[in-house]
C-alpha atoms as a PDB file:
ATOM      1  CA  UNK A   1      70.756 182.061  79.685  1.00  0.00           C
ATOM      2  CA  UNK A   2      67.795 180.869  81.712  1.00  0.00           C
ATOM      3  CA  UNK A   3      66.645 182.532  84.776  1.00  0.00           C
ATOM      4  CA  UNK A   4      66.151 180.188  87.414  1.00  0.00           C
ATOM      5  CA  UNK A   5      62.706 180.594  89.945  1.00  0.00           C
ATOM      6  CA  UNK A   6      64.802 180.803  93.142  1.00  0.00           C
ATOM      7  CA  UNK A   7      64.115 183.375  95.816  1.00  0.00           C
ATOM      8  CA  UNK A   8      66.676 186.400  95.885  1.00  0.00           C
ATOM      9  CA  UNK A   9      66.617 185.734 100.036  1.00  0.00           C
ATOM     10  CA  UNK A  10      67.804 182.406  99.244  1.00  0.00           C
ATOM     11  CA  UNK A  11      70.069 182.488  96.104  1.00  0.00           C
ATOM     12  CA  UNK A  12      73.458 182.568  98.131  1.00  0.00           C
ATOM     13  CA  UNK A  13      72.587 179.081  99.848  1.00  0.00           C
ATOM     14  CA  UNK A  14      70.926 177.575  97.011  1.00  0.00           C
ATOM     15  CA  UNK A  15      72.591 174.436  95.307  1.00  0.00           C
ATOM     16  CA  UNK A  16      71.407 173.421  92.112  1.00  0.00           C
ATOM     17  CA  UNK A  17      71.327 169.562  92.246  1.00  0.00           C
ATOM     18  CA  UNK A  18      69.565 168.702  88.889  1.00  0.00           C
ATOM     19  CA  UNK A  19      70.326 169.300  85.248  1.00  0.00           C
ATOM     20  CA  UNK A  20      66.214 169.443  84.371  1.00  0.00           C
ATOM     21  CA  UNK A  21      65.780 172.629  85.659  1.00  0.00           C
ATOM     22  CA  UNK A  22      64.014 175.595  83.783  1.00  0.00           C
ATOM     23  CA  UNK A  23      62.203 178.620  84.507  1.00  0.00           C
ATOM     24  CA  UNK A  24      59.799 177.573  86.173  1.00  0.00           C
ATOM     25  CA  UNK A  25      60.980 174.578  87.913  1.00  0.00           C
ATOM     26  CA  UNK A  26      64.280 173.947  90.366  1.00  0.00           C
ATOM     27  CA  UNK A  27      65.706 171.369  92.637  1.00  0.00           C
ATOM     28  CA  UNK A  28      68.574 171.984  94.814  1.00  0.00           C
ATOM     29  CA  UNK A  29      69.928 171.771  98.389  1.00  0.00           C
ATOM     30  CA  UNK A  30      70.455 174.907 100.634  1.00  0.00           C
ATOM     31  CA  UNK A  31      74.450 175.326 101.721  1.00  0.00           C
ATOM     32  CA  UNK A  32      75.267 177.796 104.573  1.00  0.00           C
ATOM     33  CA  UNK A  33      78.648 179.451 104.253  1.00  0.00           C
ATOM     34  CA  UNK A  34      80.326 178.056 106.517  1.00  0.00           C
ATOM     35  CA  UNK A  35      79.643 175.428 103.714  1.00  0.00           C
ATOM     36  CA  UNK A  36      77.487 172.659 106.109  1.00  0.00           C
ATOM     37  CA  UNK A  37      74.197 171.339 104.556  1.00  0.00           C
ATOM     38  CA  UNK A  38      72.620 170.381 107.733  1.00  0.00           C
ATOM     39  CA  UNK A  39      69.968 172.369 109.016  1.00  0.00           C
ATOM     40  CA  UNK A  40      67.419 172.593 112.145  1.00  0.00           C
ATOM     41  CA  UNK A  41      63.801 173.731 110.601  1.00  0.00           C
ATOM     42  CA  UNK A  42      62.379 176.343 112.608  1.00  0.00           C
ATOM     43  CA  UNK A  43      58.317 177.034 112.102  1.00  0.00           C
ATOM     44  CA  UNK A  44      56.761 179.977 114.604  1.00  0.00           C
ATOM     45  CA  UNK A  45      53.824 178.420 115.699  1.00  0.00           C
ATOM     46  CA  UNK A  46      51.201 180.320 113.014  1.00  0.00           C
ATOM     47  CA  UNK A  47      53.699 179.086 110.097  1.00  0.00           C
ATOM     48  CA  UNK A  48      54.361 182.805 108.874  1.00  0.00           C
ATOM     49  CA  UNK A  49      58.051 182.144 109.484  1.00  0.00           C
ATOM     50  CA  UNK A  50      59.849 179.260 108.147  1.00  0.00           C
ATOM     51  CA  UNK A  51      63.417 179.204 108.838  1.00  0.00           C
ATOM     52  CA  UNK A  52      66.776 176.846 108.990  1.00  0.00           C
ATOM     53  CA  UNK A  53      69.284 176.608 111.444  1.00  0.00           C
ATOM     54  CA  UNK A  54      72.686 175.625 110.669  1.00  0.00           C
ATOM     55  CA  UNK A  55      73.792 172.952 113.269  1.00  0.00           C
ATOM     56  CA  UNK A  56      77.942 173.736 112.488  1.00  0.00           C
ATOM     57  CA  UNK A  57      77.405 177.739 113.007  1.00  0.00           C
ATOM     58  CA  UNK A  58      73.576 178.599 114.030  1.00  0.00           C
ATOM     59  CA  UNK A  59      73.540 181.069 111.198  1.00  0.00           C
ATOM     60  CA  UNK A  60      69.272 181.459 110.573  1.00  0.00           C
ATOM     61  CA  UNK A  61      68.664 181.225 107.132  1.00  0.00           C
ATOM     62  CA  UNK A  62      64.888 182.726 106.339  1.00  0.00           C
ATOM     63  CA  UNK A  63      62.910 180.674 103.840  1.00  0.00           C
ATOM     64  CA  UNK A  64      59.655 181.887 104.139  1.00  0.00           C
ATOM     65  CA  UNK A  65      58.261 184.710 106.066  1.00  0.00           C
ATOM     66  CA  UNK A  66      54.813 186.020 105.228  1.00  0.00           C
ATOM     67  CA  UNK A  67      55.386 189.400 106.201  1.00  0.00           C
ATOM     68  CA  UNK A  68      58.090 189.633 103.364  1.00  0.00           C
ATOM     69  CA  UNK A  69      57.200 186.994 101.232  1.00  0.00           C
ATOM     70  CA  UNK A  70      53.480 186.442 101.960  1.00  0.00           C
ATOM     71  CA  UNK A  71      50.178 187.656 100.671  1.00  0.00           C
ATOM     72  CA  UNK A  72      47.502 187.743 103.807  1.00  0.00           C
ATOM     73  CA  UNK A  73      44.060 187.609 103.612  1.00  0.00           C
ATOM     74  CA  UNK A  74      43.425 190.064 105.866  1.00  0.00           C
ATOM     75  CA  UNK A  75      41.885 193.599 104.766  1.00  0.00           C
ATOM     76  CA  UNK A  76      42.767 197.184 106.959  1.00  0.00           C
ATOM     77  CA  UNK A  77      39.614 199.518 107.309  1.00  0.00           C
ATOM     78  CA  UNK A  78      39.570 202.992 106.876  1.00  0.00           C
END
């Protein structure tokens, strides 16, 4: 069985919509639970958080958030 590249933060909403997926390609739709599809996009202002907002519940669904999903360029010194 193939393993599909989709985002364990995600893989509850995620709707595969195409039979041409593989491992390292997928298209599909996110769902909430309460089982709408249509979302508000939320970006904070420096784009390190991307998220939806369900417009039958409000439920936040995070799609990106660099903190957690990121890589910065920015170096600590000690």
């Amino acid at each position: 069985m193939v393993e599909y590249p989709i985002p364990r933060h995600i893989k509850e909403f995620f709707q595969l919509v195409s039979t041409n997926n593989n491992e390292y390609e997928v298209k599909g739709n996110i769902k909430c639970s309460c089982g709408s599809e249509t979302f508000s996009i939320y970006q904070s202002n420096d784009k390190m958080i991307v998220k939806l907002i369900c417009q039958k519940c409000n439920k936040e669904i995070i799609i990106f958030d660099a903190g957690k999903h990121g890589w910065n360029a920015r170096r600590c010194s000690i």
